[in-house]
Protein backbone atom coordinates (compact mmCIF):
# COMPACT_ATOMS: atom_id res chain seq x y z
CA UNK A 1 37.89 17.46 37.80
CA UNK A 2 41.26 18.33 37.07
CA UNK A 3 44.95 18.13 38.78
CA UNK A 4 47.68 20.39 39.33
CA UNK A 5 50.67 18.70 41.24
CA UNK A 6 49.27 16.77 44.30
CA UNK A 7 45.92 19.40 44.28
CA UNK A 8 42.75 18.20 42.90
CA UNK A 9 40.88 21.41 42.15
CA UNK A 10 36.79 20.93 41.28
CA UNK A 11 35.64 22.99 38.09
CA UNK A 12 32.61 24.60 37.81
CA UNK A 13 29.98 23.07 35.69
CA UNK A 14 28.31 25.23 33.76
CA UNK A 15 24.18 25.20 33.43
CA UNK A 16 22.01 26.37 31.18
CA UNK A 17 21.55 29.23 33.28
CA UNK A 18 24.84 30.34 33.44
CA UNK A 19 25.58 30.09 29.80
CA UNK A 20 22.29 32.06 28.88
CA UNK A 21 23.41 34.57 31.72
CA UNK A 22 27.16 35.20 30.15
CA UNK A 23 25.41 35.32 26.66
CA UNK A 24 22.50 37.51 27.51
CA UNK A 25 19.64 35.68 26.57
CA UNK A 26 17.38 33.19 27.86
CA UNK A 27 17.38 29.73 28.84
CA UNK A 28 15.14 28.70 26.11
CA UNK A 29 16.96 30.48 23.66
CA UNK A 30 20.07 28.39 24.82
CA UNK A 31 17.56 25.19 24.81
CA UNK A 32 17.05 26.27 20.67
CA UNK A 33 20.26 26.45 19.74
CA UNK A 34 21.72 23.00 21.22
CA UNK A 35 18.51 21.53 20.01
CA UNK A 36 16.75 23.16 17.16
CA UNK A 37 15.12 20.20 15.11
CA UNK A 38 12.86 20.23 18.47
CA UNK A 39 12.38 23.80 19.22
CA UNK A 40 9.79 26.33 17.37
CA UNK A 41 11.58 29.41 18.85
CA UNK A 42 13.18 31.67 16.34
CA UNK A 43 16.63 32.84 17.64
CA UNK A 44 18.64 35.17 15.73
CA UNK A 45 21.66 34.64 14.37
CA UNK A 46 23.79 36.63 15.83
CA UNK A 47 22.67 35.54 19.31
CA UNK A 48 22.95 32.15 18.21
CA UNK A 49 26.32 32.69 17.25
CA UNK A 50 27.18 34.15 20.70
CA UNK A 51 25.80 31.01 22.71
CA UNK A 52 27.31 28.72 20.22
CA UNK A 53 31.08 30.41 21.15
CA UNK A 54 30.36 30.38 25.14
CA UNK A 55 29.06 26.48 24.97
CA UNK A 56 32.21 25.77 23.13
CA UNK A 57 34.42 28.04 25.62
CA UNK A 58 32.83 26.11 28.20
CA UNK A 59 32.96 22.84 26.71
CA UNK A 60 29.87 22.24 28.20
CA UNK A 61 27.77 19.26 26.92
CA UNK A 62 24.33 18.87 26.45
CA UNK A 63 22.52 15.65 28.40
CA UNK A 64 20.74 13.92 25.47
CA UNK A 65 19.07 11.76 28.26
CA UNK A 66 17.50 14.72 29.17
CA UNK A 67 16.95 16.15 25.46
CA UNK A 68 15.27 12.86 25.00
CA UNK A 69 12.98 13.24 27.67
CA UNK A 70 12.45 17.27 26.27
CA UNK A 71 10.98 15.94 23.16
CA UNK A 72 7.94 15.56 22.35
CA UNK A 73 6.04 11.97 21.90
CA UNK A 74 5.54 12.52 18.24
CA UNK A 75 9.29 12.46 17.86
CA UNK A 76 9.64 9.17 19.47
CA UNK A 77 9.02 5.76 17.38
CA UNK A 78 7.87 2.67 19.43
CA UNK A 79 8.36 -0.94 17.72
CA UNK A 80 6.68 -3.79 19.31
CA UNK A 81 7.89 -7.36 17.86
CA UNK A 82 6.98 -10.77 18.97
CA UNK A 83 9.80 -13.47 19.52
CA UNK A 84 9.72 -16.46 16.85
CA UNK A 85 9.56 -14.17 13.98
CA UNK A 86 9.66 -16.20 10.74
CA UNK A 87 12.76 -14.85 7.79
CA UNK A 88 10.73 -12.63 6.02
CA UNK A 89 9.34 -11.01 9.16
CA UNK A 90 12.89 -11.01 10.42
CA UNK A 91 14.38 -8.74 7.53
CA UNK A 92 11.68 -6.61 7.47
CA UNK A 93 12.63 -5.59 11.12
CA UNK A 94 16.21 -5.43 10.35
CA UNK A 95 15.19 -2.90 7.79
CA UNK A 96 12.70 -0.99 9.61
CA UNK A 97 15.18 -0.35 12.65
CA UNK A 98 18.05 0.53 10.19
CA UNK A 99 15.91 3.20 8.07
CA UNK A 100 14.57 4.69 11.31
CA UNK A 101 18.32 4.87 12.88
CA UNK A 102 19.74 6.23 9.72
CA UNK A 103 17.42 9.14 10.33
CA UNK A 104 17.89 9.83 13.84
CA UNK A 105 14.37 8.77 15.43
CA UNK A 106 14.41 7.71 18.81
CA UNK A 107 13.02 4.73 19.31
CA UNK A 108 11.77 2.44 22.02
CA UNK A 109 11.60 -1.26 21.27
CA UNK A 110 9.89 -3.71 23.38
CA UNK A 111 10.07 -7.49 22.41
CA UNK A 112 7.20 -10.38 24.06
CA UNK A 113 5.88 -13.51 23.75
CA UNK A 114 2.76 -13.77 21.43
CA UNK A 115 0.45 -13.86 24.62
CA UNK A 116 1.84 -10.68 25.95
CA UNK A 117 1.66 -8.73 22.79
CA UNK A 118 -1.30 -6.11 24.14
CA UNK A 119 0.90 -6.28 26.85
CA UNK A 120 3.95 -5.08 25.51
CA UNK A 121 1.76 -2.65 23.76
CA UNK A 122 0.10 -1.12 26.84
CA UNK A 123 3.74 -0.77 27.91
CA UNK A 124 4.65 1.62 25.09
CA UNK A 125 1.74 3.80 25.34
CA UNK A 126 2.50 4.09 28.99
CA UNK A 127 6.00 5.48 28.19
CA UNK A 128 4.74 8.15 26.25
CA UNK A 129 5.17 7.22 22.57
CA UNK A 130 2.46 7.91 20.30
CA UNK A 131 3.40 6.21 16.82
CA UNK A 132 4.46 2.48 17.19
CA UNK A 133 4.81 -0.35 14.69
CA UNK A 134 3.32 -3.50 15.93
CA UNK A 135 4.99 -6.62 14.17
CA UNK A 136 3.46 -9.76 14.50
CA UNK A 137 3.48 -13.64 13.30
CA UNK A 138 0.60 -14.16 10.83
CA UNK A 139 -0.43 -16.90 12.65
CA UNK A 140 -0.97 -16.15 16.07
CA UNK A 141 -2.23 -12.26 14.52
CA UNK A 142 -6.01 -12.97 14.52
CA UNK A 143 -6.22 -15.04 18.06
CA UNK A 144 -4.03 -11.98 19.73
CA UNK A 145 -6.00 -9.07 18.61
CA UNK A 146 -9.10 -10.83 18.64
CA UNK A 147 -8.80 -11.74 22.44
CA UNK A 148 -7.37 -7.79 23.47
CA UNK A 149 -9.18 -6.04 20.83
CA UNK A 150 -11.32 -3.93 23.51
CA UNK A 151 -7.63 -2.70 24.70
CA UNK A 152 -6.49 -2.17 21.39
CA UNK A 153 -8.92 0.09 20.32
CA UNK A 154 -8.70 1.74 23.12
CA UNK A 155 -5.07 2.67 23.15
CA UNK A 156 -5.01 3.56 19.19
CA UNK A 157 -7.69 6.73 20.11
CA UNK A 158 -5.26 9.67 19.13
CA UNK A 159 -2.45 7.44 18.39
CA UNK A 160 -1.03 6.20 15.66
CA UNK A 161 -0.58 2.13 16.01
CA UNK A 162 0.32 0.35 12.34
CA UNK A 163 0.19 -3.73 12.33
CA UNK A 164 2.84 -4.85 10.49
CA UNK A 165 2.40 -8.31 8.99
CA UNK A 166 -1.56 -8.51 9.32
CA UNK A 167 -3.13 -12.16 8.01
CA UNK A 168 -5.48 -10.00 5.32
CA UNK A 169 -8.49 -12.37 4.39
CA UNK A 170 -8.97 -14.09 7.84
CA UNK A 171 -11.24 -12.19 9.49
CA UNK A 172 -12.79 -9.02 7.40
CA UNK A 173 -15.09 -8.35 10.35
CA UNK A 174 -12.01 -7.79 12.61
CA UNK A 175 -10.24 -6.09 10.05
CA UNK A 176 -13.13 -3.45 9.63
CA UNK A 177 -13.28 -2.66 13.51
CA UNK A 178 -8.90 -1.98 13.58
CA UNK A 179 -9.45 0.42 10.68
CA UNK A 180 -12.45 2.19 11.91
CA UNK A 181 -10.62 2.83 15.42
CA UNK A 182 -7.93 4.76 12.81
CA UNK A 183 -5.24 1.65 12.94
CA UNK A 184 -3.42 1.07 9.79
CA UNK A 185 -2.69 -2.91 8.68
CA UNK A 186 -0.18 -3.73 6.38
CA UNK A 187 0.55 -7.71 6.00
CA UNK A 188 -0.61 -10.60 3.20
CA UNK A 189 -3.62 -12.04 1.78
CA UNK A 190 -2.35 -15.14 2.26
CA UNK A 191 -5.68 -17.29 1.21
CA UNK A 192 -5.80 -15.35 -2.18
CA UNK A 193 -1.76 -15.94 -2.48
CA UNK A 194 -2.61 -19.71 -2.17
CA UNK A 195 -5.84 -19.56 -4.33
CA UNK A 196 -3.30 -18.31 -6.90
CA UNK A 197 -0.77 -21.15 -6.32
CA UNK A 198 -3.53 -23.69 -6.57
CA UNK A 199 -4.16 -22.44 -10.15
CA UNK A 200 -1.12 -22.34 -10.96
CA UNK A 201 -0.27 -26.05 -10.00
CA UNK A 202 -3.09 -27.46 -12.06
CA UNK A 203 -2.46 -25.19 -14.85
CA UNK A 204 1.18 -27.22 -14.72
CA UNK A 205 -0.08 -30.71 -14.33
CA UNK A 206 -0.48 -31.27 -10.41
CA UNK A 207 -3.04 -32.84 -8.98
CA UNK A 208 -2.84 -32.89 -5.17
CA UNK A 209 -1.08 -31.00 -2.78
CA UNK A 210 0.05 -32.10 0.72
CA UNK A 211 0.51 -29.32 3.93
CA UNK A 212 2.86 -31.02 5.94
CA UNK A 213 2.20 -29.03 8.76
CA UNK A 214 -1.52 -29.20 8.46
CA UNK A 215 -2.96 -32.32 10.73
CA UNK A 216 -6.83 -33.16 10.49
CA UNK A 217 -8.15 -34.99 13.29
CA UNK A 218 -11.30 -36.11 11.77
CA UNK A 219 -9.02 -38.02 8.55
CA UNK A 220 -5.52 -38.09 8.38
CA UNK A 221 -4.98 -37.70 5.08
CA UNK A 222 -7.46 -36.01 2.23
CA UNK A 223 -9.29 -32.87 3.63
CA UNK A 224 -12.76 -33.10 3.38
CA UNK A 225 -14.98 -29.81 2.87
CA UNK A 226 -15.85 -29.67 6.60
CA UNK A 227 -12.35 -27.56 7.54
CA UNK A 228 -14.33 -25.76 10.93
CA UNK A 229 -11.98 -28.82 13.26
CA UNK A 230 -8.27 -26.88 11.72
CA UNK A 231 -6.07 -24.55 12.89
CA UNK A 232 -7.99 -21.08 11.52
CA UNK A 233 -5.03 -19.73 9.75
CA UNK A 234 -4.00 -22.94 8.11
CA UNK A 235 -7.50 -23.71 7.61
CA UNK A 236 -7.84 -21.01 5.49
CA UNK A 237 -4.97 -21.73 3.11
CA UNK A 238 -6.35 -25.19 3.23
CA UNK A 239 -9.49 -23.70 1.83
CA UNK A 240 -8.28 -21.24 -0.35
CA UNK A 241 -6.26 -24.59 -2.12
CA UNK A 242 -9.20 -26.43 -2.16
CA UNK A 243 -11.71 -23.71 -4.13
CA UNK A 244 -9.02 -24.09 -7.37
CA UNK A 245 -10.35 -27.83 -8.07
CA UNK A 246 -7.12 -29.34 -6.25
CA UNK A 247 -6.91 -31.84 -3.91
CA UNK A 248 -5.56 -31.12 -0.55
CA UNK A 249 -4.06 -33.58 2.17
CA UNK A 250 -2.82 -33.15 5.55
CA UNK A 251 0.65 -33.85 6.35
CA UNK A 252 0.92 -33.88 9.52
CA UNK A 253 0.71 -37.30 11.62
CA UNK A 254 -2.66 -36.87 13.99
CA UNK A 255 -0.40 -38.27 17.00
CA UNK A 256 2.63 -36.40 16.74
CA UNK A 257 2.80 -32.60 18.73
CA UNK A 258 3.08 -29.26 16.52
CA UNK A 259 7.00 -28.49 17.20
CA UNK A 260 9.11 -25.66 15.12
CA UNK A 261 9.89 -27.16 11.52
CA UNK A 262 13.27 -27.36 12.64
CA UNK A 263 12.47 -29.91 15.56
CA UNK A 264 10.49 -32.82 13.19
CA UNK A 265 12.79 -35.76 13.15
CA UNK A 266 12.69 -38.78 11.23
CA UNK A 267 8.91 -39.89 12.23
CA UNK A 268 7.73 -37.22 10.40
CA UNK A 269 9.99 -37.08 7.42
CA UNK A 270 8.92 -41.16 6.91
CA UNK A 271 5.13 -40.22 7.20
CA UNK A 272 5.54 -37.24 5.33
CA UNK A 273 7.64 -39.80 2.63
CA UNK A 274 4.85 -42.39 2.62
CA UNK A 275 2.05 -40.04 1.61
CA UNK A 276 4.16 -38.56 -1.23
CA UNK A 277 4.62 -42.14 -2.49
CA UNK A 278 0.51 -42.85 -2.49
CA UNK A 279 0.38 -39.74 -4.06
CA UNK A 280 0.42 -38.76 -8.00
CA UNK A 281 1.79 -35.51 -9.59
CA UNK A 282 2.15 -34.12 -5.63
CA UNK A 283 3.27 -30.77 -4.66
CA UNK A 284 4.71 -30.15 -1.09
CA UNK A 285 3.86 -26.55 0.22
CA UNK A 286 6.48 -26.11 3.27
CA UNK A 287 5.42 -23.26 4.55
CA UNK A 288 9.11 -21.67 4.18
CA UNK A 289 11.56 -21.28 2.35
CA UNK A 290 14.17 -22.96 5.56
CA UNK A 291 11.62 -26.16 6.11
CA UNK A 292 11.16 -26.58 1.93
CA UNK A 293 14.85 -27.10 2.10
CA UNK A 294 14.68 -29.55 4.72
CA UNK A 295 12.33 -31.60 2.97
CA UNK A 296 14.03 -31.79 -0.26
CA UNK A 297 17.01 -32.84 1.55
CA UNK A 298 15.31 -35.35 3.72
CA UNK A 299 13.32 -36.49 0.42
CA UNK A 300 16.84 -37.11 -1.29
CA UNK A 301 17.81 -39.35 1.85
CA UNK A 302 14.44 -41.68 1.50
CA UNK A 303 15.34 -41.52 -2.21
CA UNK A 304 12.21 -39.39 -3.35
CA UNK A 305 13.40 -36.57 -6.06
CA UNK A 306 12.28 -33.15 -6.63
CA UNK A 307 11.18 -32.61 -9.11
CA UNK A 308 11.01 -35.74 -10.65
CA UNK A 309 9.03 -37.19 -8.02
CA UNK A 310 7.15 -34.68 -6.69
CA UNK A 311 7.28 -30.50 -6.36
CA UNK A 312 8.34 -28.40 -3.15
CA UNK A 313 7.14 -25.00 -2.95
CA UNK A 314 8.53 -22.41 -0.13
CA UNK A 315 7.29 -19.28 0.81
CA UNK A 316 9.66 -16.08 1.48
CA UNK A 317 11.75 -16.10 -1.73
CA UNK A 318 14.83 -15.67 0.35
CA UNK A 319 17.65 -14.54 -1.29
CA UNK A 320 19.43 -18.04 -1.37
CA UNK A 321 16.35 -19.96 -2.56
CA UNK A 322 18.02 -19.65 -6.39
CA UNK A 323 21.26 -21.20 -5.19
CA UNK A 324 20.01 -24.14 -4.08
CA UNK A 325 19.98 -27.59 -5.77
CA UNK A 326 17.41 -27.95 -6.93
CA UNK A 327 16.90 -24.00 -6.73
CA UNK A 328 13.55 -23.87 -4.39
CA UNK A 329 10.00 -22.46 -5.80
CA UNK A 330 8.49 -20.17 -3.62
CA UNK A 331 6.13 -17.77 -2.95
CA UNK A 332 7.79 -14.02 -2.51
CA UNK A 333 6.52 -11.81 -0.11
CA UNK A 334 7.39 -7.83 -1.36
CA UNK A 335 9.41 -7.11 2.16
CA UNK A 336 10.45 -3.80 1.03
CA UNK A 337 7.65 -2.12 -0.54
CA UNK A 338 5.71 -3.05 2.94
CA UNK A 339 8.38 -1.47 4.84
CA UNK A 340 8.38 1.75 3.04
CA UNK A 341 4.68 1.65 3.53
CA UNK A 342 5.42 1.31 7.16
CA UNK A 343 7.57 3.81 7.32
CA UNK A 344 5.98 6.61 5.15
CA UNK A 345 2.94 5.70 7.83
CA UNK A 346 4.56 6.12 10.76
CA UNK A 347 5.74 9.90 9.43
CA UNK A 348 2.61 11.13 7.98
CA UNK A 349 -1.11 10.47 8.53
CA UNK A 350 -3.01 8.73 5.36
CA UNK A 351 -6.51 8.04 4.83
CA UNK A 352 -5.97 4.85 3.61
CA UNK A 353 -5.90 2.24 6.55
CA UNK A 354 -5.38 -1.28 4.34
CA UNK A 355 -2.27 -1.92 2.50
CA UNK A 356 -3.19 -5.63 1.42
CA UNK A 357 -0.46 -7.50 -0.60
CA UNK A 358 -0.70 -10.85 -2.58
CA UNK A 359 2.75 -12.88 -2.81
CA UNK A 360 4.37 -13.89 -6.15
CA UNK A 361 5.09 -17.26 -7.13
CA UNK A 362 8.37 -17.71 -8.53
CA UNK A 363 9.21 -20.85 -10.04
CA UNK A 364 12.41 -22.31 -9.88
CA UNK A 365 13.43 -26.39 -10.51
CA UNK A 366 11.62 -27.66 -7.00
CA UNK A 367 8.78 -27.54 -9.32
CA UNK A 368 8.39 -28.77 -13.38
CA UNK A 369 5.49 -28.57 -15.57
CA UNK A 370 4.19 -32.39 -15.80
CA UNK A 371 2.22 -31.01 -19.40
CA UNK A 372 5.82 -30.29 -20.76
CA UNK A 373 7.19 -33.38 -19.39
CA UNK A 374 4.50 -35.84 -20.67
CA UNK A 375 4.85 -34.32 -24.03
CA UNK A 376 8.57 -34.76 -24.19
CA UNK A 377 8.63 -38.42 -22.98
């Protein structure tokens, strides 16, 4: 609408019908040439030339909610992400959306609680889209697709669903029936990653090491072999620990509630103090990098050094871990390598449906070799 004086006079919006009309061609051919990464038709140049002056004469303007809608599903991306995401799972996300903007997919993003994951997921597939990246928390992975996987097998038949973040070496049963319905998983062998650390802490001198978020309700402190009462996914890494020869206690009080690391308050931190005390050459696994940090801290208040007194170990090597006093141990988790993965997956087809990684211990001072120490004293 435009004004001359006191007279509003309406202009006349142009359609696709009257552009191709003025140019002499069709509307599809006018459909290639605003849009040609989604259109197979060849147009010439000349008469792409000749629509490309009238559109501009016109100053018409395409609706990209309806070129949206014109594409097809394959050129659509669908992420799926659950809320209380841990760090690592966090910057793989902010990575995965950046990459995929950067390149112009559209993309439709649905966030859920844990419990409403297959829910979320049905929601996507109902919308059309045809690739999507499911991110989930390790923990709550198995118990999820486990209790939908009838729906999720379902929905993957000639679709392309990748799991990012799968808990490898939980459940190989499970993890044989995803693959064989054509799903791809990408996540961590977490078990194996803790095997490794196990060996590693008795190669340097440490004899126990306590879970602090790990609570046995049949003894409150050293785990015995029977591990069937635990958690399933801590259970495993309690396992995993166990195999290397080292001895494993739970952390957790039996009477206090799980809560977010962030929420423990000074009950904990004096239980979890007391056991480190009754405990010689102890290493603290935190779970992450944020809690390991906590616990050195709150250590430090109840006068308890690391790594003098005992060792904390993180997990997520995040970036800041180094830069810490003391700078925090932990066990890295190869963010970007599973995000390209994701990525290259999401674009092209692949035969292989597993992409299992193992995380990398890297040692900073939150841990010491006791071997090296007793030789120097």
């Amino acid at each position: 609408m435009s004004h001359v004086g006191h007279k509003f006079i309406i202009m006349p919006v142009n359609s696709l019908s009257d552009i191709a009309r003025e140019a002499g061609v069709s509307r599809r051919t006018v459909t290639a040439v605003i849009n040609p990464e989604t259109s197979r038709r060849h147009v010439s140049k000349r008469a792409a030339e000749k629509v490309k002056a009238i559109l501009e004469k016109t100053g018409y303007l395409p609706s990209y909610a309806a070129l949206r809608l014109r594409r097809s599903a394959a050129d659509i991306a669908g992420i799926l992400q659950t809320t209380f995401l841990s760090q690592h799972v966090h910057q793989a996300v902010n990575s995965i959306f950046y990459q995929l903007t950067e390149t112009d997919v559209n993309i439709e993003t649905i966030s859920t609680r844990p419990v409403k994951s297959a829910e979320g997921l049905k929601k996507l597939i109902s919308r059309g889209v045809r690739r999507v990246i499911w991110i989930l928390e390790a923990d709550s992975a198995e118990q999820i697709i486990s209790e939908n996987l009838h729906l999720i097998t379902a929905l993957a038949e000639g679709r392309r669903i990748i799991i990012y973040n799968y808990p490898f070496g939980q459940n190989p049963k499970l993890e044989k029936t995803l693959t064989a319905s054509g799903i791809y998983l990408i996540g961590i062998n977490r078990p194996r990653s803790y095997h490794r650390l196990g060996k590693f802490l008795i190669k340097t001198g440490y004899k126990a090491v306590l879970l602090p978020l790990l609570k046995n309700h049949v003894n409150e402190k050293k785990l015995q072999d029977d591990v069937s009462h635990l958690n399933s996914y801590k259970n495993k890494i309690a396992a995993a620990l166990k195999k290397t020869g080292i001895a494993v206690y739970c952390g957790h009080p039996v009477n206090m509630p799980y809560r977010m690391p962030g929420e423990y308050g000074k009950d904990f931190f004096d239980a979890l103090v007391r056991q480190v005390r009754e405990l010689e050459h102890c290493a603290v696994c935190a779970g992450d990098d944020i809690f390991a940090a906590r616990i050195i801290s709150e250590m430090a208040l109840r006068r308890i050094l690391v790594p003098q007194d005992a060792a904390v170990i993180g997990q997520d090597n995040l970036a800041w871990c180094e830069y810490f006093k003391p700078g925090i141990t932990s066990l890295g988790i190869p963010v970007q390598k599973m995000v390209n993965n994701t990525l290259t997956l999401l674009n092209k087809e692949h035969s292989k449906k597993r992409y299992e990684y193992t995380m990398e211990i890297i040692p900073r001072q939150s841990h010491r070799s006791i071997h090296c120490s007793l030789k120097c004293s």
